[in-house]
N, C-alpha and C. Protein backbone atom coordinates (compact mmCIF):
# COMPACT_ATOMS: atom_id res chain seq x y z
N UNK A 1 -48.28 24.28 -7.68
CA UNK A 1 -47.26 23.29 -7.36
C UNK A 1 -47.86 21.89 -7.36
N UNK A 2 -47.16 20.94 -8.25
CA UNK A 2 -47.58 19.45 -8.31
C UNK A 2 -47.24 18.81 -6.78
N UNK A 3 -48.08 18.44 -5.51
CA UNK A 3 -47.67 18.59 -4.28
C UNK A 3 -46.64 16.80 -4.66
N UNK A 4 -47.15 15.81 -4.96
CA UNK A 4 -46.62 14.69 -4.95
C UNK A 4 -44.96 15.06 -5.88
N UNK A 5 -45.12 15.69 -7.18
CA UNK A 5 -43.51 16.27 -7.50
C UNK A 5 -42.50 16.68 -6.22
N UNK A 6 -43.14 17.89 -5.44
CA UNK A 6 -42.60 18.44 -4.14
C UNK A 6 -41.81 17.74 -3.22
N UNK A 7 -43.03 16.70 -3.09
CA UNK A 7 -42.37 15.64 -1.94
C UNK A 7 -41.50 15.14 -2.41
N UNK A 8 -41.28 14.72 -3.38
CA UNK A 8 -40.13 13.49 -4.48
C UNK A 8 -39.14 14.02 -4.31
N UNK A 9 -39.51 15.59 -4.67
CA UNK A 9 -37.56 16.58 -4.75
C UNK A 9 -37.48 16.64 -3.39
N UNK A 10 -37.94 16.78 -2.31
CA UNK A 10 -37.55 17.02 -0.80
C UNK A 10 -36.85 15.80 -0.32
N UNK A 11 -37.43 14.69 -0.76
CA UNK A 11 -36.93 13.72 -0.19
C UNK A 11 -35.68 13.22 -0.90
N UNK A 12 -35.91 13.58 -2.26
CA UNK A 12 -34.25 13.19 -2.79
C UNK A 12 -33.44 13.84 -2.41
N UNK A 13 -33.60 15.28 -1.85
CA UNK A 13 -32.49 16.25 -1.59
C UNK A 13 -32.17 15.71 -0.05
N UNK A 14 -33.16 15.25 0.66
CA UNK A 14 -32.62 14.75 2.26
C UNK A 14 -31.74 13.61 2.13
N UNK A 15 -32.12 12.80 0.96
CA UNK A 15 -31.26 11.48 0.56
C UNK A 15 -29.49 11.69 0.41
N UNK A 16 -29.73 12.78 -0.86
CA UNK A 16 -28.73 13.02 -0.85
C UNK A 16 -27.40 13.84 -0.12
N UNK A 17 -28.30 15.24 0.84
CA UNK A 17 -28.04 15.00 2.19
C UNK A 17 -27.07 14.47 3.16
N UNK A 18 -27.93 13.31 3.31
CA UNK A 18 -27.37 11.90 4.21
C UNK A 18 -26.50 11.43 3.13
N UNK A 19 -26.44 11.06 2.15
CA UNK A 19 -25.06 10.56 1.24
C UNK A 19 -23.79 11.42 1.25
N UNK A 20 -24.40 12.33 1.32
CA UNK A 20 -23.16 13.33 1.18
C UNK A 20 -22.54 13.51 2.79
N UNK A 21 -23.63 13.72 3.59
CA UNK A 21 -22.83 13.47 4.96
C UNK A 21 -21.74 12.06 5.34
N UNK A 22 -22.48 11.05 4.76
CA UNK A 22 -22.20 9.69 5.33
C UNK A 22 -20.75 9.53 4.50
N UNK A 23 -20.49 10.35 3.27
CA UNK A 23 -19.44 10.13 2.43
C UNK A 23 -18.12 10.90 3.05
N UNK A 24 -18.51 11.95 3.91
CA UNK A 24 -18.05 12.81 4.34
C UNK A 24 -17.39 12.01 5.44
N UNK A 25 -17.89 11.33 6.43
CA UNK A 25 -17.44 10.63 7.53
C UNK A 25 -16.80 9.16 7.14
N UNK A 26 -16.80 9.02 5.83
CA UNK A 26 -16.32 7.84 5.29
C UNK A 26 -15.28 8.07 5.13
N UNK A 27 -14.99 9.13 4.61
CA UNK A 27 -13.31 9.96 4.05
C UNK A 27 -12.64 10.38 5.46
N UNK A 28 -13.30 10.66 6.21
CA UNK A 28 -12.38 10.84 7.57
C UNK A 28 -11.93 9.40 7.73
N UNK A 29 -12.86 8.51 7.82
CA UNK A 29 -12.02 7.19 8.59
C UNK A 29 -11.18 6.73 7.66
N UNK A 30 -11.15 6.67 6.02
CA UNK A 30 -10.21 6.19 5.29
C UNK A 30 -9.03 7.20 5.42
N UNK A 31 -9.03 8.74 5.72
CA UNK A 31 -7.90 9.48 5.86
C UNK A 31 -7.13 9.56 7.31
N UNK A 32 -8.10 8.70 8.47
CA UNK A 32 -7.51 8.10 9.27
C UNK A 32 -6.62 6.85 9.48
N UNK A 33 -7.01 6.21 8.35
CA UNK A 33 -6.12 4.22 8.42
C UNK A 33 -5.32 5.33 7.27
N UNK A 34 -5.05 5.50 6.52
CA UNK A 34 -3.96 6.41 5.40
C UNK A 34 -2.77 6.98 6.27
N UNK A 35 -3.54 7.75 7.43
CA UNK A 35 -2.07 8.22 8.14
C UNK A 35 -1.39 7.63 9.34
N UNK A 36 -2.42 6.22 9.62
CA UNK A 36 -1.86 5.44 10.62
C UNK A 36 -0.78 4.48 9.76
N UNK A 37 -1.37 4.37 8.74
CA UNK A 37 -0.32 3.17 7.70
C UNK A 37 0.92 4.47 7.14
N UNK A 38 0.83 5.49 6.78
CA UNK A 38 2.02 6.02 6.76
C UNK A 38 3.10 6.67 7.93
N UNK A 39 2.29 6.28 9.20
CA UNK A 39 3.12 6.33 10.81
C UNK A 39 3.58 5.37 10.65
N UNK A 40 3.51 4.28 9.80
CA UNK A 40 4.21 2.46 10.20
C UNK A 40 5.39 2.64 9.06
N UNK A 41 4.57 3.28 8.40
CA UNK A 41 6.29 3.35 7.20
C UNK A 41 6.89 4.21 7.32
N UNK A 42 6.72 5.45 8.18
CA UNK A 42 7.46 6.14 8.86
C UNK A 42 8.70 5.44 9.67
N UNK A 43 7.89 4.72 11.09
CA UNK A 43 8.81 3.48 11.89
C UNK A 43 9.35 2.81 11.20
N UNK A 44 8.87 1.88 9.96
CA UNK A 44 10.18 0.77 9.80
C UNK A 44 11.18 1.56 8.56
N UNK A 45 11.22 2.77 8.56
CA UNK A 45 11.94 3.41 7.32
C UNK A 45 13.40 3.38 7.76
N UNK A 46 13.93 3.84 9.36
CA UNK A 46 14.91 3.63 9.86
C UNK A 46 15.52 2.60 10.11
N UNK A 47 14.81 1.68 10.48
CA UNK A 47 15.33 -0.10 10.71
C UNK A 47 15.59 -0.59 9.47
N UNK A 48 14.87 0.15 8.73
CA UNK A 48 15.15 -0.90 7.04
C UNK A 48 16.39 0.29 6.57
N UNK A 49 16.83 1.16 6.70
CA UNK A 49 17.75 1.67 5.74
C UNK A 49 18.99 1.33 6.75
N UNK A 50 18.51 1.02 7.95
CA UNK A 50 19.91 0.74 9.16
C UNK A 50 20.31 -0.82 8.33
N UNK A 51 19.00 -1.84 8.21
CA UNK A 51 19.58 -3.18 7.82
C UNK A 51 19.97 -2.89 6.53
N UNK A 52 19.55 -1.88 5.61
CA UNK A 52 20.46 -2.26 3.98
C UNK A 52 20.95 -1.77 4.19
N UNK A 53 22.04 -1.03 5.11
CA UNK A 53 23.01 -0.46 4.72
C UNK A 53 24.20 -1.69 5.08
N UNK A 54 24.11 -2.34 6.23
CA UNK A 54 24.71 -3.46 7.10
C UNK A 54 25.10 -4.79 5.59
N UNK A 55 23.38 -5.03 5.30
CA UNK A 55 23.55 -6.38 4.46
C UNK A 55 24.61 -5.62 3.13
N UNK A 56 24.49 -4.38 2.43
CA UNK A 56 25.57 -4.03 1.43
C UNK A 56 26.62 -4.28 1.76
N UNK A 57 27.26 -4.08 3.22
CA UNK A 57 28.46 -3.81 3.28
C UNK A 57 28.87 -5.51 3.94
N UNK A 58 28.06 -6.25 3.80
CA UNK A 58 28.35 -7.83 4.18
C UNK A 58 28.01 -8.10 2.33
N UNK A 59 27.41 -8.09 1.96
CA UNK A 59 27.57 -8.54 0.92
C UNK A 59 29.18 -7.80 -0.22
N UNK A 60 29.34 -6.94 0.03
CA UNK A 60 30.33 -6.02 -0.17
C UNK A 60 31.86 -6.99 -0.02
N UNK A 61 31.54 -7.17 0.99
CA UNK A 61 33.18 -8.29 1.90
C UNK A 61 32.76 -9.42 1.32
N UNK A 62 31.81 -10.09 1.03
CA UNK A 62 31.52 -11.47 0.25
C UNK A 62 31.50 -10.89 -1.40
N UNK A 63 31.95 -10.48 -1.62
CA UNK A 63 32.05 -9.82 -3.42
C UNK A 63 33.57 -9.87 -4.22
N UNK A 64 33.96 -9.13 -2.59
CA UNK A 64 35.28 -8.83 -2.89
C UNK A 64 36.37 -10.37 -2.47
N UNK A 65 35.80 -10.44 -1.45
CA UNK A 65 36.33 -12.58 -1.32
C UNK A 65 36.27 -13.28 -2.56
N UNK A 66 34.82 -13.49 -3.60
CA UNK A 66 34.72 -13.86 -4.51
C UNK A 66 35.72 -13.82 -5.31
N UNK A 67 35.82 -12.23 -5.50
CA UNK A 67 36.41 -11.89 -6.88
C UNK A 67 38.15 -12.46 -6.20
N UNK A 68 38.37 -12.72 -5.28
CA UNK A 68 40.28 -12.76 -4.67
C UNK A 68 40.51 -14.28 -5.23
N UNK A 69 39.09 -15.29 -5.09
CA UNK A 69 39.01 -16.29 -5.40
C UNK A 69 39.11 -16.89 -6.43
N UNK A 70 37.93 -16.11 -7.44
CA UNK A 70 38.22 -16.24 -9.07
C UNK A 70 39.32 -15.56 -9.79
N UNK A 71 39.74 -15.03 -9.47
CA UNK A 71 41.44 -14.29 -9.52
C UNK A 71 42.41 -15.39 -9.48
N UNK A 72 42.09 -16.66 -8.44
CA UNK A 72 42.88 -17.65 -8.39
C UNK A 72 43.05 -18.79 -9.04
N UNK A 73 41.43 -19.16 -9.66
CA UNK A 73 41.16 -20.67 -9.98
C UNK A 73 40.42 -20.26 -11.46
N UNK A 74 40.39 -19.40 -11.31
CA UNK A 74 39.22 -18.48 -12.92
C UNK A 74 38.26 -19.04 -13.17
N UNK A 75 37.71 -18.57 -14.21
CA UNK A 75 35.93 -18.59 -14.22
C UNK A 75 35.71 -20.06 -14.57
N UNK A 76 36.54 -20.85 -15.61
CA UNK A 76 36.12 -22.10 -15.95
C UNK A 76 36.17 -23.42 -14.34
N UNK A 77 36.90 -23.22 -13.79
CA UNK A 77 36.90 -23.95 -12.73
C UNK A 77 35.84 -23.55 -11.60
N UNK A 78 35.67 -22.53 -11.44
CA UNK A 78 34.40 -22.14 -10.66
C UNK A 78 33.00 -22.81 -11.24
N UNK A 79 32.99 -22.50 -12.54
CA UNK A 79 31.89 -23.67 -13.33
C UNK A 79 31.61 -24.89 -12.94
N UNK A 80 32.93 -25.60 -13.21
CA UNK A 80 32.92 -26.79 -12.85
C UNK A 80 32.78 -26.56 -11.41
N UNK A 81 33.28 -26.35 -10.43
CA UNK A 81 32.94 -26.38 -8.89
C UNK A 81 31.09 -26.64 -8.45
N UNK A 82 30.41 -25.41 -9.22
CA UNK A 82 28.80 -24.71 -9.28
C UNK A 82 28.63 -26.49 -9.80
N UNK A 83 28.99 -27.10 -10.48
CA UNK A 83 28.30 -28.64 -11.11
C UNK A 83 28.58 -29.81 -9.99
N UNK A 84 29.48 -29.05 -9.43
CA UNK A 84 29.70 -30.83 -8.30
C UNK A 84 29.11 -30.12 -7.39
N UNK A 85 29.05 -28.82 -6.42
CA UNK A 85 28.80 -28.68 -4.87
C UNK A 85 26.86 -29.03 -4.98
N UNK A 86 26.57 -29.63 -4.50
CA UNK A 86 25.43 -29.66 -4.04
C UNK A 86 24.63 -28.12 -3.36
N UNK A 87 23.42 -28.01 -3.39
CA UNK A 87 22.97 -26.57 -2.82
C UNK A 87 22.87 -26.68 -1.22
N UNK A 88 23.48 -26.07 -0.39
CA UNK A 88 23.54 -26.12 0.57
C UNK A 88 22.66 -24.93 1.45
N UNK A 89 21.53 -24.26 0.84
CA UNK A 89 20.61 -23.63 1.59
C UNK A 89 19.28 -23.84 0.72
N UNK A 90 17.82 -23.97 1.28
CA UNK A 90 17.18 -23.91 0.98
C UNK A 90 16.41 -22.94 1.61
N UNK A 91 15.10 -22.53 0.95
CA UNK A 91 14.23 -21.07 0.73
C UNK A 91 12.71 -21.90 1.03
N UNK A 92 12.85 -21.60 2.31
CA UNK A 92 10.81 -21.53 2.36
C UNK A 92 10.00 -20.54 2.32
N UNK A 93 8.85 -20.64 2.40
CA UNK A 93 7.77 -19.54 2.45
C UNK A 93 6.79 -19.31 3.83
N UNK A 94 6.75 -18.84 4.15
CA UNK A 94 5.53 -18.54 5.73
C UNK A 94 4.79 -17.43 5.48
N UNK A 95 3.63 -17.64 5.82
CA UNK A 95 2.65 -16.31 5.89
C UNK A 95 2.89 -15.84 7.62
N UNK A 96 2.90 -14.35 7.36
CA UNK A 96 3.20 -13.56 8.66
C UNK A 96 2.42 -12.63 8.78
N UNK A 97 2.36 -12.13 9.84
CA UNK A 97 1.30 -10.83 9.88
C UNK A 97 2.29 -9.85 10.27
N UNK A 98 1.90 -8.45 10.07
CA UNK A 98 2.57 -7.22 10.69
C UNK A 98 1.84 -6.00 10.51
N UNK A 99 1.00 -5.36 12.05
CA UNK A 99 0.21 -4.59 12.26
C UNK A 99 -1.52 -4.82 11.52
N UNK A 100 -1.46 -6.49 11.67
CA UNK A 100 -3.17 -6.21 10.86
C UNK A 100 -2.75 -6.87 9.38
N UNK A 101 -1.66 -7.36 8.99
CA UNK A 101 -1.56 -6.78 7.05
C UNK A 101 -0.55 -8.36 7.25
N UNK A 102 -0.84 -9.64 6.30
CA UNK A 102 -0.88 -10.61 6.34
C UNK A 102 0.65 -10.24 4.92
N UNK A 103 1.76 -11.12 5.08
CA UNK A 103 2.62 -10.93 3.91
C UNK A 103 3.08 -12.08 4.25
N UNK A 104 3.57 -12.52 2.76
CA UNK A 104 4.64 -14.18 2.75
C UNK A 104 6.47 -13.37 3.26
N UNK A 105 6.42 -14.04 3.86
CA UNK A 105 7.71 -14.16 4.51
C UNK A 105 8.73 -15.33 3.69
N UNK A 106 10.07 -15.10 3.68
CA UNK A 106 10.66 -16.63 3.67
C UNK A 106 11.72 -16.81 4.58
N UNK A 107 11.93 -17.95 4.87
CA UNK A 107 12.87 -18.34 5.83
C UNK A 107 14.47 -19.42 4.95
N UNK A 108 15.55 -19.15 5.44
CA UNK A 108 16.00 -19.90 5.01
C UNK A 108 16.44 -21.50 5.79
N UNK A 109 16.41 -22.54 5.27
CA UNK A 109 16.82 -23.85 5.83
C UNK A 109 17.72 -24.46 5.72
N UNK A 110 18.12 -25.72 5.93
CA UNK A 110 18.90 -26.63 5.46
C UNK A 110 20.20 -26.09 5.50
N UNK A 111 20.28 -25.00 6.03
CA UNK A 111 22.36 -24.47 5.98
C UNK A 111 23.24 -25.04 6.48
N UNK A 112 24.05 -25.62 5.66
CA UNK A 112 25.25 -26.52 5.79
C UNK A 112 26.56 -26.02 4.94
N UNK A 113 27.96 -26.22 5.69
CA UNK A 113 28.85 -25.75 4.96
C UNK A 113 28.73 -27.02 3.68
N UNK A 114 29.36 -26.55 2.33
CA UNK A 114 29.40 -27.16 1.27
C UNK A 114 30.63 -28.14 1.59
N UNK A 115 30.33 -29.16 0.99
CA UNK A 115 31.21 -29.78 0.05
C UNK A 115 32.09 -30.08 -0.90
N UNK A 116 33.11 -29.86 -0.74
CA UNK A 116 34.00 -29.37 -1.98
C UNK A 116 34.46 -30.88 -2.64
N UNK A 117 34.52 -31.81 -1.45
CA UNK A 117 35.12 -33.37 -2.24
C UNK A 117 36.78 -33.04 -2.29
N UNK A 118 37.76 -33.33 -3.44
CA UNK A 118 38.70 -33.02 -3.38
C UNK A 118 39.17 -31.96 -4.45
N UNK A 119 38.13 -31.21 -4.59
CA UNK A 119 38.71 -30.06 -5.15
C UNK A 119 39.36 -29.03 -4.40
N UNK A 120 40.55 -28.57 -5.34
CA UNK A 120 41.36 -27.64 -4.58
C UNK A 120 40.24 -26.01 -5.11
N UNK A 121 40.16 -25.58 -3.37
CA UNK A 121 39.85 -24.66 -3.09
C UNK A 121 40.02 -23.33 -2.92
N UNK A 122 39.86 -22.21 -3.20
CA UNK A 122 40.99 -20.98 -2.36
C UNK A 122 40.60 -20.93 -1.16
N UNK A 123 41.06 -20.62 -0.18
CA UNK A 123 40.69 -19.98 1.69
C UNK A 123 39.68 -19.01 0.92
N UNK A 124 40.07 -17.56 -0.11
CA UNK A 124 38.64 -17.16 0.15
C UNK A 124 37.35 -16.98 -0.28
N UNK A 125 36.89 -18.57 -1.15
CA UNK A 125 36.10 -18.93 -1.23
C UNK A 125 35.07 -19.18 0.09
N UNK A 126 36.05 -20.24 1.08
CA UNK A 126 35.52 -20.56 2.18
C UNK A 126 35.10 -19.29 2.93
N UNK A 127 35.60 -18.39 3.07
CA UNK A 127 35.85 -17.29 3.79
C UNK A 127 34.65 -16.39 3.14
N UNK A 128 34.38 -16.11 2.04
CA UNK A 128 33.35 -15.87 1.54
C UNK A 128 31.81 -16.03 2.00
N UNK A 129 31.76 -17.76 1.74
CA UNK A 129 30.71 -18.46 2.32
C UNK A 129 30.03 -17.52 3.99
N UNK A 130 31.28 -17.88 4.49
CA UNK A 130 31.10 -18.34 5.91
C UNK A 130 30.32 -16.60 6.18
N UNK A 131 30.98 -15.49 5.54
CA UNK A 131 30.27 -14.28 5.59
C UNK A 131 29.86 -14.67 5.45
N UNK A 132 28.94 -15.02 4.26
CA UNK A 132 27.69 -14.95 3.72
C UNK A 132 26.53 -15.79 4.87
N UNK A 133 27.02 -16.52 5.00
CA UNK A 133 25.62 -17.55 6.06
C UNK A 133 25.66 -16.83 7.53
N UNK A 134 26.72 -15.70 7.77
CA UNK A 134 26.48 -14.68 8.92
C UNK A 134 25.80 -13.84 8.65
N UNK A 135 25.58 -13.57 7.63
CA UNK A 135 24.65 -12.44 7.03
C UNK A 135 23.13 -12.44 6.51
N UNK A 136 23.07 -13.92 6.86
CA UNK A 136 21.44 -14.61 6.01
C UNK A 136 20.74 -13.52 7.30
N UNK A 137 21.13 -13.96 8.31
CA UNK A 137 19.81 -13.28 9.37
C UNK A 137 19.06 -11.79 8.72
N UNK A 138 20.70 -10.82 8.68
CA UNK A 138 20.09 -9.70 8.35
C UNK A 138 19.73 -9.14 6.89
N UNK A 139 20.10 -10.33 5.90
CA UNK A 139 19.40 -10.78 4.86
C UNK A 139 18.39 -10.60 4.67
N UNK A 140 17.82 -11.90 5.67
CA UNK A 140 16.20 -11.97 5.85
C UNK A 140 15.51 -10.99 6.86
N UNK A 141 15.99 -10.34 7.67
CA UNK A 141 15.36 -9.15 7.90
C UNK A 141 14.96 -7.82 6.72
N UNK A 142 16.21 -8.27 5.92
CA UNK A 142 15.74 -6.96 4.93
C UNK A 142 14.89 -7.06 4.04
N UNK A 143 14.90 -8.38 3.67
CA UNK A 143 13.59 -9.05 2.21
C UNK A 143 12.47 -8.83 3.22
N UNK A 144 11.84 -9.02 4.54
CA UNK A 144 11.22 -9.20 5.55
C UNK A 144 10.37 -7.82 5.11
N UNK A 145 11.49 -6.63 5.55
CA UNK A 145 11.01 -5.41 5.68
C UNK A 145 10.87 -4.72 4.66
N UNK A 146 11.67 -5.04 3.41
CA UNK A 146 11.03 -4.15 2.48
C UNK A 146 9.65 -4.70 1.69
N UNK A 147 9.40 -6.21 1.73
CA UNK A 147 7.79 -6.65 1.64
C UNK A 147 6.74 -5.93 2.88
N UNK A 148 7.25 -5.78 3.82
CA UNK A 148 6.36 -5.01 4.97
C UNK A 148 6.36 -3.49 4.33
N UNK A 149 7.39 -3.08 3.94
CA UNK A 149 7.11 -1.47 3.35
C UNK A 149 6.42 -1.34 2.22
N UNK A 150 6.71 -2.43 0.95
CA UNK A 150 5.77 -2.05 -0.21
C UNK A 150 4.80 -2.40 -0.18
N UNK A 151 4.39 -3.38 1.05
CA UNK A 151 2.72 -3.81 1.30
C UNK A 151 1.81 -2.39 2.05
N UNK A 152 2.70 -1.98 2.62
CA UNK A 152 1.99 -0.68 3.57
C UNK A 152 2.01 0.90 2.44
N UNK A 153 3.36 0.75 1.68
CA UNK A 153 2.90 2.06 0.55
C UNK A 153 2.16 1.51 -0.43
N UNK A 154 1.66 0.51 -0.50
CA UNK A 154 0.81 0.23 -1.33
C UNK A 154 -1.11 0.54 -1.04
N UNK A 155 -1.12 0.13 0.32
CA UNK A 155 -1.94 0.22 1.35
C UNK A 155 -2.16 1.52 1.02
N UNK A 156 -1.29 2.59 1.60
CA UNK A 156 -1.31 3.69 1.38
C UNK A 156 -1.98 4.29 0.46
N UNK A 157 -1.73 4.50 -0.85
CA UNK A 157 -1.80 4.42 -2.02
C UNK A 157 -3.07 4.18 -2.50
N UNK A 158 -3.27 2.96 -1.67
CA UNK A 158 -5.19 2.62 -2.23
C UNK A 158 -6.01 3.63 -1.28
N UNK A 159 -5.19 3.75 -0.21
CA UNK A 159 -6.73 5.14 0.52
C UNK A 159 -6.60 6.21 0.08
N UNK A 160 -5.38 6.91 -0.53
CA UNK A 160 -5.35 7.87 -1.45
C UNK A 160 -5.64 8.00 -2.41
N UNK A 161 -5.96 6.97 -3.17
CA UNK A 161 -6.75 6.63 -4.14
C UNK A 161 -8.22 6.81 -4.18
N UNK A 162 -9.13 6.14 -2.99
CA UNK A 162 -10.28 6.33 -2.20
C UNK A 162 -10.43 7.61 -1.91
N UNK A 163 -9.77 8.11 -1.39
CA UNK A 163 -9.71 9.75 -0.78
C UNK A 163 -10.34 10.72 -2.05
N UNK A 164 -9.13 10.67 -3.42
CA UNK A 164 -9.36 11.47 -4.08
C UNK A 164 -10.57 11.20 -4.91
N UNK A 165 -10.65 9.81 -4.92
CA UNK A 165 -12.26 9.63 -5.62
C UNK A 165 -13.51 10.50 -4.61
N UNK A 166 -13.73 9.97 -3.59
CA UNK A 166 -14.73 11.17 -2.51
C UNK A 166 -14.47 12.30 -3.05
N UNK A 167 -12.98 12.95 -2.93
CA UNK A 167 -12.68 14.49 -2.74
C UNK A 167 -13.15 15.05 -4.16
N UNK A 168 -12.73 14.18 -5.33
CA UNK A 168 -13.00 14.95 -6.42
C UNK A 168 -14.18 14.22 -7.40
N UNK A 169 -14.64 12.78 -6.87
CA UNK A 169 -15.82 12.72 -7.96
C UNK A 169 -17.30 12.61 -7.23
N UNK A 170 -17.25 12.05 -6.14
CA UNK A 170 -18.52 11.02 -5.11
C UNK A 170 -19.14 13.13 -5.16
N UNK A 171 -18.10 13.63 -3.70
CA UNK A 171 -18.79 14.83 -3.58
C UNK A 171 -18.99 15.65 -4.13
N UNK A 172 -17.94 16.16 -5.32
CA UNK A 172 -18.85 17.17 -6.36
C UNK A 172 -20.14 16.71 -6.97
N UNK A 173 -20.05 15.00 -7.07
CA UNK A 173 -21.48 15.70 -7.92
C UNK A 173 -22.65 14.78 -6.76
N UNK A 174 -22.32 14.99 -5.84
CA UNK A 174 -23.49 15.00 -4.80
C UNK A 174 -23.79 16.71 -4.38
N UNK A 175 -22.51 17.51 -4.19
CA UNK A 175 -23.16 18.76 -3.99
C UNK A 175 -23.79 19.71 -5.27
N UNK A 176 -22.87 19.02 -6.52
CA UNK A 176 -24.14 19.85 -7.58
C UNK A 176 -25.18 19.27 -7.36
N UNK A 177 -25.71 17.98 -7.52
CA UNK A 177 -26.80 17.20 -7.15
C UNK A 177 -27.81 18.08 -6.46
N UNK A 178 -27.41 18.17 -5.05
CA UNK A 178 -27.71 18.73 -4.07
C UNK A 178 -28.17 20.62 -4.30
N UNK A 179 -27.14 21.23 -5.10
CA UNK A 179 -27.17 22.61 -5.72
C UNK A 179 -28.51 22.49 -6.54
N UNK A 180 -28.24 21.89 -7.64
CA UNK A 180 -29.77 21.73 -8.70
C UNK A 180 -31.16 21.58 -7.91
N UNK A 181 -30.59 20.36 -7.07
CA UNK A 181 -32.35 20.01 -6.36
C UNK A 181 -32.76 21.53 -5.58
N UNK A 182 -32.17 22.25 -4.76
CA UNK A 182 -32.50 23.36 -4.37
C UNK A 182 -32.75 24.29 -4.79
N UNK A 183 -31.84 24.28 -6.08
CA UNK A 183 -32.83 25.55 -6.87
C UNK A 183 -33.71 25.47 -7.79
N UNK A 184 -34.08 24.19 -8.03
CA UNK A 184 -35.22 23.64 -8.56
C UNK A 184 -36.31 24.04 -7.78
N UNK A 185 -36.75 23.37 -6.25
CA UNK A 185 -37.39 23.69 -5.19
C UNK A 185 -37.71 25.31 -4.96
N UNK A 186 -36.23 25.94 -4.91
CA UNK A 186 -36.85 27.40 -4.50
C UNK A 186 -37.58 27.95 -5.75
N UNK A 187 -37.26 27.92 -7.01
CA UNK A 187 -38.21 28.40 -7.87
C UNK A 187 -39.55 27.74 -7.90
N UNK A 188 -39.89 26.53 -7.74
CA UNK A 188 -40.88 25.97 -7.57
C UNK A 188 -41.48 26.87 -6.84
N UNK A 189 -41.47 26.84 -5.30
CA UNK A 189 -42.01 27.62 -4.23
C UNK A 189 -41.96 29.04 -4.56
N UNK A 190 -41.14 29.65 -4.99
CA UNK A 190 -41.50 30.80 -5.31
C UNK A 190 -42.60 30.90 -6.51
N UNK A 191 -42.78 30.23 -7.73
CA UNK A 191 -43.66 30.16 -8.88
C UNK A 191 -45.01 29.78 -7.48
N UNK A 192 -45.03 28.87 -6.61
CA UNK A 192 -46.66 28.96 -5.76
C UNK A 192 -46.61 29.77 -4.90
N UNK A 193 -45.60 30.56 -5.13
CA UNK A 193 -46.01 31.85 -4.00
C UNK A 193 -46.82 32.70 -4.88
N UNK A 194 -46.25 32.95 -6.05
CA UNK A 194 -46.95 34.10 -7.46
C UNK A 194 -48.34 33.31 -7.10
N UNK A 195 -48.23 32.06 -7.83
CA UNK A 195 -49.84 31.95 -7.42
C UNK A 195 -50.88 31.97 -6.93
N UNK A 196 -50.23 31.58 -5.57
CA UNK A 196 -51.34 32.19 -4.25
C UNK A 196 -51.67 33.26 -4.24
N UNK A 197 -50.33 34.16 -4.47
CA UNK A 197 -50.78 35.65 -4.64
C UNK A 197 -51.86 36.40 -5.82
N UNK A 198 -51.94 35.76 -6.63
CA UNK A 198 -52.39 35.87 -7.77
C UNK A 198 -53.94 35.32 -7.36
N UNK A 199 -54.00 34.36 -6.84
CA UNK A 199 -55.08 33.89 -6.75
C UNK A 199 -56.14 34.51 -5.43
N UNK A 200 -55.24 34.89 -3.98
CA UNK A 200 -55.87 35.88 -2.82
C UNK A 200 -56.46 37.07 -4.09
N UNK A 201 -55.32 37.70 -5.38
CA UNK A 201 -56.02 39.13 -5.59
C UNK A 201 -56.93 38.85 -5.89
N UNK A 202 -57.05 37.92 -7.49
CA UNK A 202 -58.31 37.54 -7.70
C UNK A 202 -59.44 37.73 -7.29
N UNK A 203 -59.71 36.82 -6.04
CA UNK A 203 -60.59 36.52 -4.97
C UNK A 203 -61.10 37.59 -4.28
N UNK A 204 -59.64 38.40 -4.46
CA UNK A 204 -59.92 39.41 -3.21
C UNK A 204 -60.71 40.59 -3.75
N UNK A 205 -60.54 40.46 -5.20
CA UNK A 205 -61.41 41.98 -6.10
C UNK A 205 -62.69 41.32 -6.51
N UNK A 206 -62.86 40.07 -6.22
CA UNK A 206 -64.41 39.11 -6.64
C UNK A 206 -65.29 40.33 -6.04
């Protein structure tokens, strides 16, 4: 047995070993944040299908106002209307946090009933509106929460991603790794066992 070879394979096999352990306890803690982030999209799965169901059926009553409206004044005068009213909401941006996980938020501003000037109007145009700017809140709760949900199944997604790399590439070939170096070693040691033995008979029939 080449004793300095010996040592080289012992110590790579303890190396790898400890890699393979340390990879092992790595995949627990990433398959721990994996099922704490799918407990959070668990929780907001109910609040978010409670608010889209609410904002459809407000947007629903502002659809059907619309259409009672353009029924009245038709599409070319609504045109012209969209060219004189000024925009009466504006759209910001905020960074927010939720559970650890940083997402742009937006808020809306500036809400003011429009301006019509002296154009003749229908009632449910107005009537329309006025839903509609009752409904921004849970609006913006829902844009809110479904950026909080595709940030967290996304989240998700990357430790399952991580996971299956460990599960199916890091540790197989640390334990073949690990397989080869050992049976490299035991034949080694067994080939200086023949020898010793070989060498006591020798000696021993001198």
């Amino acid at each position: 047995m080449v004793v300095g070879s010996y040592v080289k394979s012992r110590l790579t096999l303890l190396r790898f070993r400890l890699s393979e352990r340390l990879y092992r306890r790595v995949r627990k803690t990433i398959e721990d944040a994996r099922n704490a982030t799918i407990q959070k999209i668990r929780v907001i799965i109910p609040r978010l299908e409670e608010v889209r169901k609410k904002v459809y059926e407000d947007l629903e009553n502002v659809s059907e106002n619309l259409k009672l409206g353009l029924a009245r004044v038709g599409i070319d005068e609504v045109g012209k209307l969209a060219e004189l009213v000024p925009e009466t909401v504006q759209v910001e941006y905020e960074v927010k946090e939720y559970e650890g996980i940083k997402f742009q938020s937006i808020k809306f501003t500036g809400i003011t009933s429009p301006n019509y000037s002296l154009t003749n109007i229908p009632p449910e145009f107005d009537y329309a509106i006025n839903l509609l700017y009752k409904s921004l809140d849970r609006l913006l709760e829902l844009l809110n929460l479904e950026n909080i949900f595709y940030m967290l199944l996304a989240k998700a997604k990357e430790y399952q991603r991580m996971i299956n790399a460990i599960d199916y590439v890091i540790l197989p070939r640390l334990e073949d790794a690990i397989k080869k170096l050992k049976l490299a070693l035991e034949e080694e040691e067994r080939e200086d066992f023949v020898r010793r033995k070989v060498i006591l008979t020798i000696l021993g029939g001198a």
